[in-house]
C-alpha atoms as a PDB file:
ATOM      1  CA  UNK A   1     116.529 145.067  63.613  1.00  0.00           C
ATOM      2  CA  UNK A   2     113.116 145.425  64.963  1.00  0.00           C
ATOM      3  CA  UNK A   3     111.170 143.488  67.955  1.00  0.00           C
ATOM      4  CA  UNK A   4     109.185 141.485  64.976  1.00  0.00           C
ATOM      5  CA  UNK A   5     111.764 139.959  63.705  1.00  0.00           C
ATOM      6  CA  UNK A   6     114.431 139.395  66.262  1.00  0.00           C
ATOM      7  CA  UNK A   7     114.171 136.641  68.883  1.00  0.00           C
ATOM      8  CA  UNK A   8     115.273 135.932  72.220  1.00  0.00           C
ATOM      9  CA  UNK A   9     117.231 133.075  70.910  1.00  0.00           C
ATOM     10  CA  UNK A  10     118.949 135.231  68.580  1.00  0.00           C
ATOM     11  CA  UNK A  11     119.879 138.041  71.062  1.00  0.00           C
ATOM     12  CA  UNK A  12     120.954 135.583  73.821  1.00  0.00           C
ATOM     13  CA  UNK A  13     123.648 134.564  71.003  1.00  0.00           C
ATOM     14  CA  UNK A  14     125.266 137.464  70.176  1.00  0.00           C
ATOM     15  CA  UNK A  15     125.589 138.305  73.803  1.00  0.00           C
ATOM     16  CA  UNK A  16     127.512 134.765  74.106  1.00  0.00           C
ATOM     17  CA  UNK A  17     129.166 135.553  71.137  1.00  0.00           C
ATOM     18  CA  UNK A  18     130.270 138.821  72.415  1.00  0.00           C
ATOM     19  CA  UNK A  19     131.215 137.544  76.106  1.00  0.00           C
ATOM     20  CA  UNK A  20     133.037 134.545  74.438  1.00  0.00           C
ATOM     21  CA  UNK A  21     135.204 136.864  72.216  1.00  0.00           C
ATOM     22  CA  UNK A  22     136.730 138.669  74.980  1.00  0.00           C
ATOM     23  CA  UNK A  23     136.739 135.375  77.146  1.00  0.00           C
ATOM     24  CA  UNK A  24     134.495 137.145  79.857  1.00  0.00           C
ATOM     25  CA  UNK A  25     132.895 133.789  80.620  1.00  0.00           C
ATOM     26  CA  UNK A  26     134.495 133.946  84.431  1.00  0.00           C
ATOM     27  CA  UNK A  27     132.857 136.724  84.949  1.00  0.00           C
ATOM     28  CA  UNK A  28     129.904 136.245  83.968  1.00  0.00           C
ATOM     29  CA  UNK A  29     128.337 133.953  86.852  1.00  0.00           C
ATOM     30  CA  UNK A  30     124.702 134.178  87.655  1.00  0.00           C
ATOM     31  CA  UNK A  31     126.188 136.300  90.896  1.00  0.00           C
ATOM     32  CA  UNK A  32     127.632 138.583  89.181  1.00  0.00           C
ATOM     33  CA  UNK A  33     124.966 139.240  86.290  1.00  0.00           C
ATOM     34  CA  UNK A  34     122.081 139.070  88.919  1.00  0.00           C
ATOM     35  CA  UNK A  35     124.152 142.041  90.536  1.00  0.00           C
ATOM     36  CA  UNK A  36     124.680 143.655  87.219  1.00  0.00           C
ATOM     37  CA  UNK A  37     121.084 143.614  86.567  1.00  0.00           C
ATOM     38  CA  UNK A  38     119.977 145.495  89.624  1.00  0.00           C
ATOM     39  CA  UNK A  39     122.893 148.259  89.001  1.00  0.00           C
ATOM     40  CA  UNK A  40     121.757 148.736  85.614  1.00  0.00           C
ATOM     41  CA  UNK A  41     118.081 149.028  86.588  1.00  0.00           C
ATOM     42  CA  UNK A  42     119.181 151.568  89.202  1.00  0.00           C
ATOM     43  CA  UNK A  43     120.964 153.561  86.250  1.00  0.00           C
ATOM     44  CA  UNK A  44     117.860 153.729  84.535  1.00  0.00           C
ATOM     45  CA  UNK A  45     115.815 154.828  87.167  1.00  0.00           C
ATOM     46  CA  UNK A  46     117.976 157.731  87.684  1.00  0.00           C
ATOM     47  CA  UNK A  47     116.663 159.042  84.750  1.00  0.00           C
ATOM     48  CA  UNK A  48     113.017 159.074  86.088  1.00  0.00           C
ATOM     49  CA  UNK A  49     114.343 160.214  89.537  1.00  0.00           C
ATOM     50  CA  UNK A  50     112.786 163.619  90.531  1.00  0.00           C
ATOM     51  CA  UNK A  51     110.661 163.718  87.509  1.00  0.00           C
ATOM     52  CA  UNK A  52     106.879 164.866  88.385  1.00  0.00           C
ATOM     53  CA  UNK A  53     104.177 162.469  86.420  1.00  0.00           C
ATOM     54  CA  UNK A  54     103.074 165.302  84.555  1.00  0.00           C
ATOM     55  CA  UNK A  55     106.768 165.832  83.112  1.00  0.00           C
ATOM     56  CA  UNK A  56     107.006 162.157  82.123  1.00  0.00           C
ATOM     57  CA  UNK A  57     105.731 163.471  78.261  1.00  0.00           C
ATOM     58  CA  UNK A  58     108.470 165.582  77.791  1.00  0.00           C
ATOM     59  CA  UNK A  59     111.131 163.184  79.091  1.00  0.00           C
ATOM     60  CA  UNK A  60     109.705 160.772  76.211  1.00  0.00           C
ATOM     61  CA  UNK A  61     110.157 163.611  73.895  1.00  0.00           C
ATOM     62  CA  UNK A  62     113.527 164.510  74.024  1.00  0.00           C
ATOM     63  CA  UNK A  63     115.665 162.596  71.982  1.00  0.00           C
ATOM     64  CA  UNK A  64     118.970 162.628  73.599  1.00  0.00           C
ATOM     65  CA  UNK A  65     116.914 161.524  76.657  1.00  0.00           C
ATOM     66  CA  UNK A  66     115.158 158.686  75.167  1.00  0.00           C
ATOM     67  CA  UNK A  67     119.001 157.253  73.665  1.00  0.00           C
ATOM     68  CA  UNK A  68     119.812 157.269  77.019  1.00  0.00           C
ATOM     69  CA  UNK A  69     117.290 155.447  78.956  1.00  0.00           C
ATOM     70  CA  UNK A  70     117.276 153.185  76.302  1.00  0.00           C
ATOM     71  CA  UNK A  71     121.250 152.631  76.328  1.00  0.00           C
ATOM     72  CA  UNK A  72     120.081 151.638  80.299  1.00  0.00           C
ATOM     73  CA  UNK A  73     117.404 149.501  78.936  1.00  0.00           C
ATOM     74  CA  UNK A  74     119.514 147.670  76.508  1.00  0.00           C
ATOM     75  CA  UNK A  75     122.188 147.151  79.863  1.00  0.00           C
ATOM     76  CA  UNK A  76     119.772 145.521  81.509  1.00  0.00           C
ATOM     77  CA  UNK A  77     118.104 143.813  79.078  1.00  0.00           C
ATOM     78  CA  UNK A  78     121.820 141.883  77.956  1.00  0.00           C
ATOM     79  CA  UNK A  79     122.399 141.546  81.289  1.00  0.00           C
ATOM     80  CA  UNK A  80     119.356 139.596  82.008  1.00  0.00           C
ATOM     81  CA  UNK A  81     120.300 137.692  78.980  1.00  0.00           C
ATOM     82  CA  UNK A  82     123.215 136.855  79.564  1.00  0.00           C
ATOM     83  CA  UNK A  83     122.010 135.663  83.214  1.00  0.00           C
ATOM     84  CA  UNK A  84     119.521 133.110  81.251  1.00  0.00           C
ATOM     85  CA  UNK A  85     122.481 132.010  79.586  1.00  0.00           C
ATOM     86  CA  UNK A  86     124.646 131.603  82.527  1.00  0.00           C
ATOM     87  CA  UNK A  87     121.788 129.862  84.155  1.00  0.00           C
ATOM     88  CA  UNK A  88     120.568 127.585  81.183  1.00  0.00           C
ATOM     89  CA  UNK A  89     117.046 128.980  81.966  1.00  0.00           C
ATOM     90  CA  UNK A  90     114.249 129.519  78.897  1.00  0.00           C
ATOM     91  CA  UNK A  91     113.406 133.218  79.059  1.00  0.00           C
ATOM     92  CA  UNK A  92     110.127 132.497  77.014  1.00  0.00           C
ATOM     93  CA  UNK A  93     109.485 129.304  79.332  1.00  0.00           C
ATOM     94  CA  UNK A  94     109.969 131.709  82.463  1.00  0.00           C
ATOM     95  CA  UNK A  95     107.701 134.433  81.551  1.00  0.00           C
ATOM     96  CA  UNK A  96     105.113 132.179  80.559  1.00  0.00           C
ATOM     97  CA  UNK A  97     104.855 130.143  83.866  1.00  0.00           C
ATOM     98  CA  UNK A  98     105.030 133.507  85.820  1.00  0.00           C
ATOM     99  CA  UNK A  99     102.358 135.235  83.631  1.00  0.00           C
ATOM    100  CA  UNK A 100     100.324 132.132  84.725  1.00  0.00           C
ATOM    101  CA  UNK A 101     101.119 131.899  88.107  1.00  0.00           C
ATOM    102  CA  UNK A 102      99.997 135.538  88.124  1.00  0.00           C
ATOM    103  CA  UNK A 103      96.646 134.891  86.608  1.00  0.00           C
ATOM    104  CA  UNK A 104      95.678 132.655  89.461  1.00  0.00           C
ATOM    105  CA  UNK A 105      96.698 134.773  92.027  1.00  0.00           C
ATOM    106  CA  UNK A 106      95.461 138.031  90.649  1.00  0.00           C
ATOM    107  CA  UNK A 107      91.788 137.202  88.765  1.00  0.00           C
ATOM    108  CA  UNK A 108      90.283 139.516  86.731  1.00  0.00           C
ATOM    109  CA  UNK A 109      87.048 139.253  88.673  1.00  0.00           C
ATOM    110  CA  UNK A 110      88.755 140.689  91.642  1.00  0.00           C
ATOM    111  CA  UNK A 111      91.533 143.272  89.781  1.00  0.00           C
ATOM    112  CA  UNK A 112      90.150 144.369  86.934  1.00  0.00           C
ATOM    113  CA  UNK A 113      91.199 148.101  87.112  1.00  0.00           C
ATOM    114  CA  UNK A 114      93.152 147.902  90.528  1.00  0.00           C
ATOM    115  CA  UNK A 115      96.163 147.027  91.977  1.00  0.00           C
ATOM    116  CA  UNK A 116      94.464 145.628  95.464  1.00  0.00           C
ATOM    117  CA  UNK A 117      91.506 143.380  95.663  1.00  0.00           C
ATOM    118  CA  UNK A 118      88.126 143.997  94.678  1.00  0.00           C
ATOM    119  CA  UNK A 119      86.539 144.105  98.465  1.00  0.00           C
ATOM    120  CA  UNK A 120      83.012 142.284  98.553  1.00  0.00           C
END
């Protein structure tokens, strides 16, 4: 399995797949998933909690590390998923109106480079 060749539509199936097996489907309301999302993102920045900038190399380094940031990543990632399902919402769709909405309120004329407006 690799990013290429996977798709959203694809993932967001085996997650209902996998909910549906174990008839989780009560559980997972968009309350319940939003607040799974937020606990899973705070698991994963434990693992950058405390670490200096100039450490972040190493972190990416180490192996046993990485599996587990990225066993974080892939909770909130199926979470957020499985929150599109639960909410009938078009990741894709989403992400491409916001990326949009973003280029109009932050032109590259004025934040090029920076995170605050280019002052006149």
């Amino acid at each position: 399995m690799a990013d290429q060749s996977t798709t959203l539509a694809e993932m967001r199936a085996w997650l209902a797949r996998f909910v549906a097996e174990r008839e989780w489907q009560s559980y997972h309301d968009p309350k319940n998933l939003a607040m799974s999302v937020a606990i899973e993102a705070a698991e994963l920045m434990e693992h950058f909690q405390w670490v200096r900038s100039d450490e972040l190399a190493t972190l990416a380094s180490d192996p046993a590390r990485r599996e587990a940031i990225g066993e974080e990543i892939a909770d909130v990632a199926c979470y957020l998923l499985s929150l599109c399902n639960a909410m009938q919402l078009d990741l894709s769709d989403a992400v491409k109106r916001k990326i949009a909405k973003n280029a109009t309120k932050y032109p590259i004329e004025k934040f090029k480079g920076r995170y605050t407006e280019r002052q006149k």
